[in-house]
ModelCIF file with pLDDT and N, C-alpha, C, O atoms, coordinates in Angstrom:
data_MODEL
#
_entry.id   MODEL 
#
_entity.id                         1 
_entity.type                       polymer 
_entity.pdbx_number_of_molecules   1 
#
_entity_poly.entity_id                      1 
_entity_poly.type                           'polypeptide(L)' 
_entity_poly.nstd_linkage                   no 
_entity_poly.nstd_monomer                   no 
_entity_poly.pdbx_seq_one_letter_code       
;(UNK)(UNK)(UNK)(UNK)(UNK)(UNK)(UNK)(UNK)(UNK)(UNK)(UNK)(UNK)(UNK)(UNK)(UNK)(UNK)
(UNK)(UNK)(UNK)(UNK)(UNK)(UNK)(UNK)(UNK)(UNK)(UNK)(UNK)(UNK)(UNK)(UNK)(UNK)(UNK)
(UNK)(UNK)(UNK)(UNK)(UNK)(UNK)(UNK)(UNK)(UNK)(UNK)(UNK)(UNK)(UNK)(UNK)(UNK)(UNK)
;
_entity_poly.pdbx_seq_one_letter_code_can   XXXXXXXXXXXXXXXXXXXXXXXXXXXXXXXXXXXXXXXXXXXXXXXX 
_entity_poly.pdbx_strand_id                 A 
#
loop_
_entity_poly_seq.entity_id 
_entity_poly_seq.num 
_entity_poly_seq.mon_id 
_entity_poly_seq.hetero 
1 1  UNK n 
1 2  UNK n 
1 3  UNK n 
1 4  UNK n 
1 5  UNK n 
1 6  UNK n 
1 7  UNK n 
1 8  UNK n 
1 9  UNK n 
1 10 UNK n 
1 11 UNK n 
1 12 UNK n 
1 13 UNK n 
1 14 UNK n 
1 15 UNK n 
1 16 UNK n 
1 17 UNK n 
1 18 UNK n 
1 19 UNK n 
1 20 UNK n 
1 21 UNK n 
1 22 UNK n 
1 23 UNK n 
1 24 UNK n 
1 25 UNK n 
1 26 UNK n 
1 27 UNK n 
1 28 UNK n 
1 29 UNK n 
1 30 UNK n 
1 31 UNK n 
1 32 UNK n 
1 33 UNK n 
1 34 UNK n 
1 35 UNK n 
1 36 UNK n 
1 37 UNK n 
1 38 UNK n 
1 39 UNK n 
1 40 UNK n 
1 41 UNK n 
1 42 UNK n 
1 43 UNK n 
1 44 UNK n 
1 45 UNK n 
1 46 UNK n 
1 47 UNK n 
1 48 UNK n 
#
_struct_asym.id          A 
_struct_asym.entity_id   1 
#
loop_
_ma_qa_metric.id 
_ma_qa_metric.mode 
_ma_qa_metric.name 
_ma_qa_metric.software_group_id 
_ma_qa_metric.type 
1 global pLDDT . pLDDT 
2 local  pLDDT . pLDDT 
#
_ma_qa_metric_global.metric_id      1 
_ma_qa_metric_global.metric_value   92.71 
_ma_qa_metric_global.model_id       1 
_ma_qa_metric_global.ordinal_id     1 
#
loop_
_ma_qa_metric_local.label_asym_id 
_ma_qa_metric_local.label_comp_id 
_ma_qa_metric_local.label_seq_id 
_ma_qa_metric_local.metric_id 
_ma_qa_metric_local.metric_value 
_ma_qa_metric_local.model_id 
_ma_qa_metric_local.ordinal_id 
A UNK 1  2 94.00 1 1  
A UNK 2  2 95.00 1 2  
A UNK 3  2 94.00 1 3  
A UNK 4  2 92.00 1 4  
A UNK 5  2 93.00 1 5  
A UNK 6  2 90.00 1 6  
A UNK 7  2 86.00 1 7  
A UNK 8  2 81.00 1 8  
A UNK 9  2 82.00 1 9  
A UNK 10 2 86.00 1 10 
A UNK 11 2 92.00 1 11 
A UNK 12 2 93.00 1 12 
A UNK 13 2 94.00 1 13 
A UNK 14 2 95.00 1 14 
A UNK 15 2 97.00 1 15 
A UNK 16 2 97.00 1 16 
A UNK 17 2 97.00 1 17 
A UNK 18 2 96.00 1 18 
A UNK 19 2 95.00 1 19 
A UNK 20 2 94.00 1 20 
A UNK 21 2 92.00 1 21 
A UNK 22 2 91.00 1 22 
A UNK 23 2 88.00 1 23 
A UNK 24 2 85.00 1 24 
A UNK 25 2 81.00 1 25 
A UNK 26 2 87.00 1 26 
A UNK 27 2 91.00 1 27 
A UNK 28 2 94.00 1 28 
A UNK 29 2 94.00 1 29 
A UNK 30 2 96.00 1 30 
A UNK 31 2 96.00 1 31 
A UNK 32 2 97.00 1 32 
A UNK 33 2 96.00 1 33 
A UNK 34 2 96.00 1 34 
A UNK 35 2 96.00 1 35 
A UNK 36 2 96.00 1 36 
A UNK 37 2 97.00 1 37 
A UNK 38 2 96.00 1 38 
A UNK 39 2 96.00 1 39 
A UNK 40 2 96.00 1 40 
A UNK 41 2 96.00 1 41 
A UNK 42 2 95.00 1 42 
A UNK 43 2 95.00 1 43 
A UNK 44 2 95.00 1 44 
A UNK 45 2 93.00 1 45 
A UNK 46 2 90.00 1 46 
A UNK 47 2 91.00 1 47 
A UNK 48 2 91.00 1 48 
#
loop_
_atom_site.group_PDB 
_atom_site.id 
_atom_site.type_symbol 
_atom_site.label_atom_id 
_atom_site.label_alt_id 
_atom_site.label_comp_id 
_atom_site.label_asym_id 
_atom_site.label_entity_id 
_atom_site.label_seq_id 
_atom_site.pdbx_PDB_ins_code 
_atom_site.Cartn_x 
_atom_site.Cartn_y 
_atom_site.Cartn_z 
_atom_site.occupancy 
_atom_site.B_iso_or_equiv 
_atom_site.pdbx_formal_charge 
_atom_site.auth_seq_id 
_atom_site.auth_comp_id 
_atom_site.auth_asym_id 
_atom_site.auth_atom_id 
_atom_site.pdbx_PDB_model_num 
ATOM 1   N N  . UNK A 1 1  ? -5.898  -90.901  12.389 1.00 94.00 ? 1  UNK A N  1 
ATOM 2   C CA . UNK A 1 1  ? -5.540  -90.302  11.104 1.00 94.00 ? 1  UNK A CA 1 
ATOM 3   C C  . UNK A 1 1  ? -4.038  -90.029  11.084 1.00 94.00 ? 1  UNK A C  1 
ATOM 4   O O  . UNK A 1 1  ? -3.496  -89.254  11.871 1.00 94.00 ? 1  UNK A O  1 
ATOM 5   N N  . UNK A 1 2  ? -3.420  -90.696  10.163 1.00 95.00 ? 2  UNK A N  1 
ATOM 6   C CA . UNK A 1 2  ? -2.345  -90.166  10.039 1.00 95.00 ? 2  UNK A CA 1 
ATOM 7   C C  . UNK A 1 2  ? -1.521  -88.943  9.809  1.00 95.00 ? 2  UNK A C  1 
ATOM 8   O O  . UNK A 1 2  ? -2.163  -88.486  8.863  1.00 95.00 ? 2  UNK A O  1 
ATOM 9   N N  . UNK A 1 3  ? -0.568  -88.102  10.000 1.00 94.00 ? 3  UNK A N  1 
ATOM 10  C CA . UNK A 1 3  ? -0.452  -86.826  9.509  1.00 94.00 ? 3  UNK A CA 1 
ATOM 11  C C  . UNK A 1 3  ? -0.321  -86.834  7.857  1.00 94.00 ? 3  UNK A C  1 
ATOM 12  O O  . UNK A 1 3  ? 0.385   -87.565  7.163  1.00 94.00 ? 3  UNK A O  1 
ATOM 13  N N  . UNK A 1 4  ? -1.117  -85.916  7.506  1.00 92.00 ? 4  UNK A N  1 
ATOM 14  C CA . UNK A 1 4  ? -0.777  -85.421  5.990  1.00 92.00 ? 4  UNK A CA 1 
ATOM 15  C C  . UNK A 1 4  ? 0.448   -85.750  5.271  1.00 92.00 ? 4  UNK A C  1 
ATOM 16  O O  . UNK A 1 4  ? 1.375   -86.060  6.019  1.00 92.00 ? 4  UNK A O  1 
ATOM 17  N N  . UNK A 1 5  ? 0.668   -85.763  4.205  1.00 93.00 ? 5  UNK A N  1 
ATOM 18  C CA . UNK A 1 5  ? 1.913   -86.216  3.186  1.00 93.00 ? 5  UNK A CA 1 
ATOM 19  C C  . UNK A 1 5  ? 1.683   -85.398  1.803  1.00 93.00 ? 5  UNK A C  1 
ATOM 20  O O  . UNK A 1 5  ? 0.507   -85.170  1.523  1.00 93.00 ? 5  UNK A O  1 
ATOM 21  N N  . UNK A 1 6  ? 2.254   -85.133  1.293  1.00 90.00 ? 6  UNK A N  1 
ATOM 22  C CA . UNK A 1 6  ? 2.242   -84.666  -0.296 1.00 90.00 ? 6  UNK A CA 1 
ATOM 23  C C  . UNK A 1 6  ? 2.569   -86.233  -1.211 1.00 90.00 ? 6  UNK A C  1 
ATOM 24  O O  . UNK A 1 6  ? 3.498   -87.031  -1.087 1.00 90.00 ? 6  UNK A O  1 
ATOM 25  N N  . UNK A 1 7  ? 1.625   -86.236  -1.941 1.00 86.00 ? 7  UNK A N  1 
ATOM 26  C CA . UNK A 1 7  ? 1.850   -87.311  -2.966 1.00 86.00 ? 7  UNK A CA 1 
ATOM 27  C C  . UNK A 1 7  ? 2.541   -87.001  -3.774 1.00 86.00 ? 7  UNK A C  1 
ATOM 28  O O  . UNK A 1 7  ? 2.193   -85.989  -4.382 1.00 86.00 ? 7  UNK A O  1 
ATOM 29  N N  . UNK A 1 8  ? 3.592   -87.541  -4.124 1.00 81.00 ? 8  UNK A N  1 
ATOM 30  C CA . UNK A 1 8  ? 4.342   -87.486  -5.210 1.00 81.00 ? 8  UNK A CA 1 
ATOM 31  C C  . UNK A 1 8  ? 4.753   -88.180  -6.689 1.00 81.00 ? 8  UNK A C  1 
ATOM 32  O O  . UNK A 1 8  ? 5.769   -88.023  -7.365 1.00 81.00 ? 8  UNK A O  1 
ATOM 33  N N  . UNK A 1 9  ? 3.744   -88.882  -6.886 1.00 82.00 ? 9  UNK A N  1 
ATOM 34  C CA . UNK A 1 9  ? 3.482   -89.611  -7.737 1.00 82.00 ? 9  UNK A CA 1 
ATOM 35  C C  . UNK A 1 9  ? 1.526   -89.963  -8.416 1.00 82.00 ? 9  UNK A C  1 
ATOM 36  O O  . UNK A 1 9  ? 0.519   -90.205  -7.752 1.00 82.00 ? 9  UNK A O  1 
ATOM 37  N N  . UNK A 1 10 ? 1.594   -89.916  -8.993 1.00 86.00 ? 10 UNK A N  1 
ATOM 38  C CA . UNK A 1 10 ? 0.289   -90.769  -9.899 1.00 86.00 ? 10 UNK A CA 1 
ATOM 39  C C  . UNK A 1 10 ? -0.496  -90.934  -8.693 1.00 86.00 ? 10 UNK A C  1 
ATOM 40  O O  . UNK A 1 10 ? 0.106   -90.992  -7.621 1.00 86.00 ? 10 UNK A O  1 
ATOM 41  N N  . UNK A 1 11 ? -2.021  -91.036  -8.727 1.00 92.00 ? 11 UNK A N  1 
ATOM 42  C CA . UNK A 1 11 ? -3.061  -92.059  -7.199 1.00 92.00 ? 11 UNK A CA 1 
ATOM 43  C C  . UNK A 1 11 ? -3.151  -93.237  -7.958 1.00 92.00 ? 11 UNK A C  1 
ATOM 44  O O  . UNK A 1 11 ? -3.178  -92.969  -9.159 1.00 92.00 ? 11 UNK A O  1 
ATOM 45  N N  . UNK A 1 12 ? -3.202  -94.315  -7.743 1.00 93.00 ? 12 UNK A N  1 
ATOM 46  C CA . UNK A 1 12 ? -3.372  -95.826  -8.359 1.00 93.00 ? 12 UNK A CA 1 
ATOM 47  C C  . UNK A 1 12 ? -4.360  -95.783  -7.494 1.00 93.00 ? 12 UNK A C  1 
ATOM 48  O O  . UNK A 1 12 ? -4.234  -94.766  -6.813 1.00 93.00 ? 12 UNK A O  1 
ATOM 49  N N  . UNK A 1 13 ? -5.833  -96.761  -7.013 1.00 94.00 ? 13 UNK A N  1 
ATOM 50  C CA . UNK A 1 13 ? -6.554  -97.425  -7.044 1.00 94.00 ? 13 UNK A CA 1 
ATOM 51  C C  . UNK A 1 13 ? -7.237  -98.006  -7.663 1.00 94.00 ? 13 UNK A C  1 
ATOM 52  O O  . UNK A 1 13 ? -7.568  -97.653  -8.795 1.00 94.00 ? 13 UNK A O  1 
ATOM 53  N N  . UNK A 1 14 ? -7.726  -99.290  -6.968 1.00 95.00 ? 14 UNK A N  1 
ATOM 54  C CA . UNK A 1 14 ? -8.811  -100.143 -7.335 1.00 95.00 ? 14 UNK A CA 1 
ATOM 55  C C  . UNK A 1 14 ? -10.296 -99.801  -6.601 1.00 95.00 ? 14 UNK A C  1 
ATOM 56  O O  . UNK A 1 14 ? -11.257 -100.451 -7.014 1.00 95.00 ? 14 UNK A O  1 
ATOM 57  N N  . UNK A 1 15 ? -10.470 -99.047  -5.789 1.00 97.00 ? 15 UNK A N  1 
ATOM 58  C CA . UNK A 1 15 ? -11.662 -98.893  -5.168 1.00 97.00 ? 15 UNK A CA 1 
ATOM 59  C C  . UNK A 1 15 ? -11.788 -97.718  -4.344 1.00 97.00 ? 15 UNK A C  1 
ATOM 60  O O  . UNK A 1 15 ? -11.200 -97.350  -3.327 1.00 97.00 ? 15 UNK A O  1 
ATOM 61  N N  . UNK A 1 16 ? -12.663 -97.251  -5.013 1.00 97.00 ? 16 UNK A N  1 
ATOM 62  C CA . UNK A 1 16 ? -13.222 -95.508  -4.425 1.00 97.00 ? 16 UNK A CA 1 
ATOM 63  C C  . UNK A 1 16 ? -14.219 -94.662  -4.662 1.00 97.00 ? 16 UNK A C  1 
ATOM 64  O O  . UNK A 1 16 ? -15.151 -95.095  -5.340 1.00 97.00 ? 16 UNK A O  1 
ATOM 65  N N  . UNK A 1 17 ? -14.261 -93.631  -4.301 1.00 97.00 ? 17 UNK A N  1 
ATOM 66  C CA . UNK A 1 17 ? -15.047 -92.386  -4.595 1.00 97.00 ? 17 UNK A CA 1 
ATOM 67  C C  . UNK A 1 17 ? -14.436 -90.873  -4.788 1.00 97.00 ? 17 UNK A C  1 
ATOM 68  O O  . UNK A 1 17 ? -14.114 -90.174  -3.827 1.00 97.00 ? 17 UNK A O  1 
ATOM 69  N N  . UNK A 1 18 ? -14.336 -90.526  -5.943 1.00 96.00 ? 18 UNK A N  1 
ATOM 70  C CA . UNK A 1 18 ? -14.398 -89.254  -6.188 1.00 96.00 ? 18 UNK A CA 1 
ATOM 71  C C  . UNK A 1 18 ? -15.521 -88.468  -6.499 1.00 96.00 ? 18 UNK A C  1 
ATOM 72  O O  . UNK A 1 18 ? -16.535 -88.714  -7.152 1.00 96.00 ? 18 UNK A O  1 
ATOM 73  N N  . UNK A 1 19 ? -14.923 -86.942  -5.576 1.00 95.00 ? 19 UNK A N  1 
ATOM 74  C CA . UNK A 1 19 ? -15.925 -86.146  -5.498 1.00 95.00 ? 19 UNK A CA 1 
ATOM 75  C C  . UNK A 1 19 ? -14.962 -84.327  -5.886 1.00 95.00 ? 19 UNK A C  1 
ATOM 76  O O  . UNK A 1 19 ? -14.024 -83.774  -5.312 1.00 95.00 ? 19 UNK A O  1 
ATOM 77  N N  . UNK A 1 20 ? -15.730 -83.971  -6.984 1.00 94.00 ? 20 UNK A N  1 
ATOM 78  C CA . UNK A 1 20 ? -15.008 -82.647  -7.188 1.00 94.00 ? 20 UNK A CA 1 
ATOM 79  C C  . UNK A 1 20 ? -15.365 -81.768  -6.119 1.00 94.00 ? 20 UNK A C  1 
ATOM 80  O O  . UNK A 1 20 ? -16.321 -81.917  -5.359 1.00 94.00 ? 20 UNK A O  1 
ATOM 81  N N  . UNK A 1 21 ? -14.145 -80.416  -6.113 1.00 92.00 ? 21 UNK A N  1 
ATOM 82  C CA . UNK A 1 21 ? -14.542 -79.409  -5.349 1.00 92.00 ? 21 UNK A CA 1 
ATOM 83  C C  . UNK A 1 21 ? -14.150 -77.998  -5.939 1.00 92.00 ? 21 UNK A C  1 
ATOM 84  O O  . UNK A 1 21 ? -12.982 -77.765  -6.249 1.00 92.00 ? 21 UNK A O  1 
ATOM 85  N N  . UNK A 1 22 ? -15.517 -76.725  -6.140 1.00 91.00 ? 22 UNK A N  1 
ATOM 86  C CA . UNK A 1 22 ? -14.795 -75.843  -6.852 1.00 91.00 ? 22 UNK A CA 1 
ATOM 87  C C  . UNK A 1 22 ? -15.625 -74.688  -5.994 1.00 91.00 ? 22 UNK A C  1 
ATOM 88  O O  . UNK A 1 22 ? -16.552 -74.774  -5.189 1.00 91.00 ? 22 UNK A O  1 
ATOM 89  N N  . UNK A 1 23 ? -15.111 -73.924  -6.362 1.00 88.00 ? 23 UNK A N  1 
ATOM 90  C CA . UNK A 1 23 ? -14.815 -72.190  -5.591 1.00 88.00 ? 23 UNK A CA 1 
ATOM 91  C C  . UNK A 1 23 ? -13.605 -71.808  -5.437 1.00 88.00 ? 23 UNK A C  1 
ATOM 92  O O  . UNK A 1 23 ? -12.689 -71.781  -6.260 1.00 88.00 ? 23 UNK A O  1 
ATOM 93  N N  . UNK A 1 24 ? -13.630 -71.467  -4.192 1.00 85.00 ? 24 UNK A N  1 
ATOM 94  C CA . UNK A 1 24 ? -12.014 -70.657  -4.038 1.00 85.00 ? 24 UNK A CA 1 
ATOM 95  C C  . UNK A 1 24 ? -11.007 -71.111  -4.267 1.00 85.00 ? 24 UNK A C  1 
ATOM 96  O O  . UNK A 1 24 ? -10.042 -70.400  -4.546 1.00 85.00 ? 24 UNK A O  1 
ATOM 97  N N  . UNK A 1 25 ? -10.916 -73.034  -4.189 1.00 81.00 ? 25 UNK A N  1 
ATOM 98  C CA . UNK A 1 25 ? -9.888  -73.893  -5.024 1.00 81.00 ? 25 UNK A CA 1 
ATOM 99  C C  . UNK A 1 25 ? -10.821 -74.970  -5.318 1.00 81.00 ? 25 UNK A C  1 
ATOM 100 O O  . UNK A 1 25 ? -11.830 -75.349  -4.723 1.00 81.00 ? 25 UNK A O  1 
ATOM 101 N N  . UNK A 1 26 ? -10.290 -75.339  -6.291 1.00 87.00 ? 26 UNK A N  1 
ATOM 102 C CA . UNK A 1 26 ? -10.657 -76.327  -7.031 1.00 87.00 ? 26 UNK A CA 1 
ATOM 103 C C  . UNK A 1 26 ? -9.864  -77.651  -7.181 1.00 87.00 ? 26 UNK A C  1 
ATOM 104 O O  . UNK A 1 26 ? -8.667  -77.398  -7.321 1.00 87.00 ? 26 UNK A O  1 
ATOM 105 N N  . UNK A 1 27 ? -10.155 -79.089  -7.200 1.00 91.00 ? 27 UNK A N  1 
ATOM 106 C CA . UNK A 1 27 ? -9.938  -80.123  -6.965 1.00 91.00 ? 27 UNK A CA 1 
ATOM 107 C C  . UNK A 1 27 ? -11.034 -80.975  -6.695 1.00 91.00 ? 27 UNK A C  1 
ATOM 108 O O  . UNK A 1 27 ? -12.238 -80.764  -6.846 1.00 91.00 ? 27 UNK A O  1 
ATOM 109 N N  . UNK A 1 28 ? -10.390 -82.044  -6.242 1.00 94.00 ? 28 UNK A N  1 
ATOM 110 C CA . UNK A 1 28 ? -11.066 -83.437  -6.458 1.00 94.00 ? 28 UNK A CA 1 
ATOM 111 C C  . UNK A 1 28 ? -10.806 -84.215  -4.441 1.00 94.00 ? 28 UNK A C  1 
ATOM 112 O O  . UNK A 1 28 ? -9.736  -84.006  -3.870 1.00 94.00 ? 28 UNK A O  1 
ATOM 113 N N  . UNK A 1 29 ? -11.744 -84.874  -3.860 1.00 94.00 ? 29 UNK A N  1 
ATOM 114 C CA . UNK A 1 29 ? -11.294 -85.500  -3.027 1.00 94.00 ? 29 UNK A CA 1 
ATOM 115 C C  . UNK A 1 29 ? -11.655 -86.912  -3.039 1.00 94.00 ? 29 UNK A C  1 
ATOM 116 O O  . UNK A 1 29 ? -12.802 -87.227  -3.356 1.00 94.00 ? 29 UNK A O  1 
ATOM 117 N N  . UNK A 1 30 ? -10.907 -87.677  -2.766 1.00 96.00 ? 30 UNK A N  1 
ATOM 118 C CA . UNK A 1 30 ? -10.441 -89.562  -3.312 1.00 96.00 ? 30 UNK A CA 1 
ATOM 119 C C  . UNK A 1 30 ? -10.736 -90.300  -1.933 1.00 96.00 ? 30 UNK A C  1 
ATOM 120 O O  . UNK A 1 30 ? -9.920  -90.197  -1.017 1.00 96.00 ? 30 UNK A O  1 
ATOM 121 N N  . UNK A 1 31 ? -11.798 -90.977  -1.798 1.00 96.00 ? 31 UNK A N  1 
ATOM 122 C CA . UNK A 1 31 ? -11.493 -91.583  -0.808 1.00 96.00 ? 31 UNK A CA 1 
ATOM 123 C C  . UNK A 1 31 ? -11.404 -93.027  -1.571 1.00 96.00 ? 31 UNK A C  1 
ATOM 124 O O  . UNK A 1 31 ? -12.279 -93.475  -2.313 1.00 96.00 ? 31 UNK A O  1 
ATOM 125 N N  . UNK A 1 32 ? -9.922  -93.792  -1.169 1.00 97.00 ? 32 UNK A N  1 
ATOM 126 C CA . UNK A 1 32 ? -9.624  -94.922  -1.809 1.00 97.00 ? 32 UNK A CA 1 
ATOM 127 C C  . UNK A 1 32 ? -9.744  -96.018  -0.528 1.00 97.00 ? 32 UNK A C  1 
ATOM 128 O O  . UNK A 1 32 ? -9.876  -95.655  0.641  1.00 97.00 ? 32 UNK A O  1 
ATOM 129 N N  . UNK A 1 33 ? -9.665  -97.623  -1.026 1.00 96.00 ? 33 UNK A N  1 
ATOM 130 C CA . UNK A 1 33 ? -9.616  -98.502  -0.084 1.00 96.00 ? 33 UNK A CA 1 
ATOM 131 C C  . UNK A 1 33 ? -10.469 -99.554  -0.609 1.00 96.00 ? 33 UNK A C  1 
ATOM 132 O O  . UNK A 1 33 ? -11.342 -99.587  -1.477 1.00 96.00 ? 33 UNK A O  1 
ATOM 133 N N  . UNK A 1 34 ? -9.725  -100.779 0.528  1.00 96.00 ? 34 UNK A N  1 
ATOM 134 C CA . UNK A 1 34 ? -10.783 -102.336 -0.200 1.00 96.00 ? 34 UNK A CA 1 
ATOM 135 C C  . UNK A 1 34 ? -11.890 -102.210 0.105  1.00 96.00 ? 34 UNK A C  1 
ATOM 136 O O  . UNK A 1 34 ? -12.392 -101.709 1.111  1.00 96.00 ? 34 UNK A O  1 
ATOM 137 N N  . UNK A 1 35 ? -12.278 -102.625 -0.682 1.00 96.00 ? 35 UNK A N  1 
ATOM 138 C CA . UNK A 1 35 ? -14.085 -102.876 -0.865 1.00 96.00 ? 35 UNK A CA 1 
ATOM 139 C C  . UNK A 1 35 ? -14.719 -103.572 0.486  1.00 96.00 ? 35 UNK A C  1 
ATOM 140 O O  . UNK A 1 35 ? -15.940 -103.722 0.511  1.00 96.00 ? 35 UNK A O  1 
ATOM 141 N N  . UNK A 1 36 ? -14.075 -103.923 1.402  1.00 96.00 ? 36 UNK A N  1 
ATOM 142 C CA . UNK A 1 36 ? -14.241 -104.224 2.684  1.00 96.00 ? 36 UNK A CA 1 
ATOM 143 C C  . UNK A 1 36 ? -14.330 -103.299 3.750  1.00 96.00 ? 36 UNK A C  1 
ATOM 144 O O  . UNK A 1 36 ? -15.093 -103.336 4.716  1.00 96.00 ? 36 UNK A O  1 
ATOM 145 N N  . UNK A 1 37 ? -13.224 -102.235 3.386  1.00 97.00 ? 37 UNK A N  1 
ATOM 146 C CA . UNK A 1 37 ? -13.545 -100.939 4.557  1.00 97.00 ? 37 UNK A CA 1 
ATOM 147 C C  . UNK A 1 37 ? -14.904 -100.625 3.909  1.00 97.00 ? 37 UNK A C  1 
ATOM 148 O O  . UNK A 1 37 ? -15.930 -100.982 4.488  1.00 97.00 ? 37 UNK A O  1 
ATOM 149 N N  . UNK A 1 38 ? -14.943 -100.164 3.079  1.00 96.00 ? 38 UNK A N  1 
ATOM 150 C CA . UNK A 1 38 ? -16.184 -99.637  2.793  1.00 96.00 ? 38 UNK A CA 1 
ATOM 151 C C  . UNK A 1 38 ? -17.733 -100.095 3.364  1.00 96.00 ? 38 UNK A C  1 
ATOM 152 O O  . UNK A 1 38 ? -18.762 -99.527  3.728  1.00 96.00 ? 38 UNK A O  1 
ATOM 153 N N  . UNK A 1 39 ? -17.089 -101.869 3.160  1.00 96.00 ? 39 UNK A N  1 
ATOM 154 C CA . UNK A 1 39 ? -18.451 -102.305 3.721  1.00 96.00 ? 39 UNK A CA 1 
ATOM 155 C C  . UNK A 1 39 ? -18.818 -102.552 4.708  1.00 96.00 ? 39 UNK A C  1 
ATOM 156 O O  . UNK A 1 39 ? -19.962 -102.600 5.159  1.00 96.00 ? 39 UNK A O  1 
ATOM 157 N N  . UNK A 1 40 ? -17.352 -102.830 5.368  1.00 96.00 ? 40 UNK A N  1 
ATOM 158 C CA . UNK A 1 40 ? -17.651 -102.384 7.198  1.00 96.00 ? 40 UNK A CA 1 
ATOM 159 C C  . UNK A 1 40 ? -18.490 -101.422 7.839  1.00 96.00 ? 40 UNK A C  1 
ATOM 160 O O  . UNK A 1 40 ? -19.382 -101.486 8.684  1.00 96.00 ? 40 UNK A O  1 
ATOM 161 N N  . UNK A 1 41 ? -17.794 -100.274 7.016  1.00 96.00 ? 41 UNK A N  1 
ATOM 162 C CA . UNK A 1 41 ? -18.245 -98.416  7.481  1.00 96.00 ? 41 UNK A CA 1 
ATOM 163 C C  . UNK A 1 41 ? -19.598 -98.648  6.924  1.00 96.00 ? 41 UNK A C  1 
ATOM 164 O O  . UNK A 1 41 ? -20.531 -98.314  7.654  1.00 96.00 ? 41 UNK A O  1 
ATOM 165 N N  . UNK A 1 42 ? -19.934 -99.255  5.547  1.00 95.00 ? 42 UNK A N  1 
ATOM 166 C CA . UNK A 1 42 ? -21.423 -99.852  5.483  1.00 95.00 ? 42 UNK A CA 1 
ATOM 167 C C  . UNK A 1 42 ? -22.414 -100.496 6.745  1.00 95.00 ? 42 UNK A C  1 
ATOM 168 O O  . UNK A 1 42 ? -23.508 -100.102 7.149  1.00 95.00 ? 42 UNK A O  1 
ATOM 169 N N  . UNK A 1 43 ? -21.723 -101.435 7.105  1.00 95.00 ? 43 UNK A N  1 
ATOM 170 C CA . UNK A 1 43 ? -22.473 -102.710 8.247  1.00 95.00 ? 43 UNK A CA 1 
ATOM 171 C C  . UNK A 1 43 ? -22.636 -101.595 9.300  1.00 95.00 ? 43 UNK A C  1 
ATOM 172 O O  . UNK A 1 43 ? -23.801 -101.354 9.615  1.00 95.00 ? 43 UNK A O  1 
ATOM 173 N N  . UNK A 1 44 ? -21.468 -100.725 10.022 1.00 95.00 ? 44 UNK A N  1 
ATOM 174 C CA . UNK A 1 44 ? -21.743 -100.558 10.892 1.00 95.00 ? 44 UNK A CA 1 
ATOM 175 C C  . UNK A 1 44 ? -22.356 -99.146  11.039 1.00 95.00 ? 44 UNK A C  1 
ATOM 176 O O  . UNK A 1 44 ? -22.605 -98.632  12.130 1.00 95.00 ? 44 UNK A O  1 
ATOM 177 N N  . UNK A 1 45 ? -22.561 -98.603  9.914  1.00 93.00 ? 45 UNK A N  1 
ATOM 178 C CA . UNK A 1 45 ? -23.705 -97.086  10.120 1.00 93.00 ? 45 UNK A CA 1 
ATOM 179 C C  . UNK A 1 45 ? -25.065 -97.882  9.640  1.00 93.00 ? 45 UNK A C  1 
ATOM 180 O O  . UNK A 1 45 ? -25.718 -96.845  9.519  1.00 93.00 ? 45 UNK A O  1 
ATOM 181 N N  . UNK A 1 46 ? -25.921 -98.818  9.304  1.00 90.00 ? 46 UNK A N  1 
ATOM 182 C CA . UNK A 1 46 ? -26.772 -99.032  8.560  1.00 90.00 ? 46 UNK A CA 1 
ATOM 183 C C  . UNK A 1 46 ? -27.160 -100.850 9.245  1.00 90.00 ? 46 UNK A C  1 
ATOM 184 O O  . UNK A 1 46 ? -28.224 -101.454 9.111  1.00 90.00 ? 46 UNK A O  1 
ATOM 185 N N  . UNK A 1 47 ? -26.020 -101.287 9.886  1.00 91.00 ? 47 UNK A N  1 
ATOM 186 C CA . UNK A 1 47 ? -26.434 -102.326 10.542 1.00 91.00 ? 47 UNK A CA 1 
ATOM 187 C C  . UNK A 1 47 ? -26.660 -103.740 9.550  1.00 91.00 ? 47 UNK A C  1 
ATOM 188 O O  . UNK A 1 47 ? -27.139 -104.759 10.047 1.00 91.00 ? 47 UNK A O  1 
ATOM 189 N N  . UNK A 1 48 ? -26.436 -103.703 8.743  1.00 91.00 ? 48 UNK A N  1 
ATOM 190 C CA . UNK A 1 48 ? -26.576 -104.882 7.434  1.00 91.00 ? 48 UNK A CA 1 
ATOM 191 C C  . UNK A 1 48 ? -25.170 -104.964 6.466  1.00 91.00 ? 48 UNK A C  1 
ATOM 192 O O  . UNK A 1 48 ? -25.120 -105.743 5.514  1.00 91.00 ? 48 UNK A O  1 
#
């Protein structure tokens, strides 16, 4: 994992999942990336 960064601009993607978060703060967390990580992290928890 890389160390943390502050974004300073806009998020652009093409491929992800957002998921809100609310209570004590509120926001959103983005997991972005090609449709290939995904399906890797797919293949290899699930085996297909």
């Amino acid at each position: 994992i890389s160390k943390p960064q502050l974004l300073g601009k806009a998020l652009h993607t093409q491929f992800g999942v957002l998921i809100g978060i609310t209570g004590d703060v509120g926001g959103k967390l983005v997991l972005s990336g090609e449709e290939t990580v995904f399906g890797a992290i797919g293949e290899t928890m699930f085996g297909m």
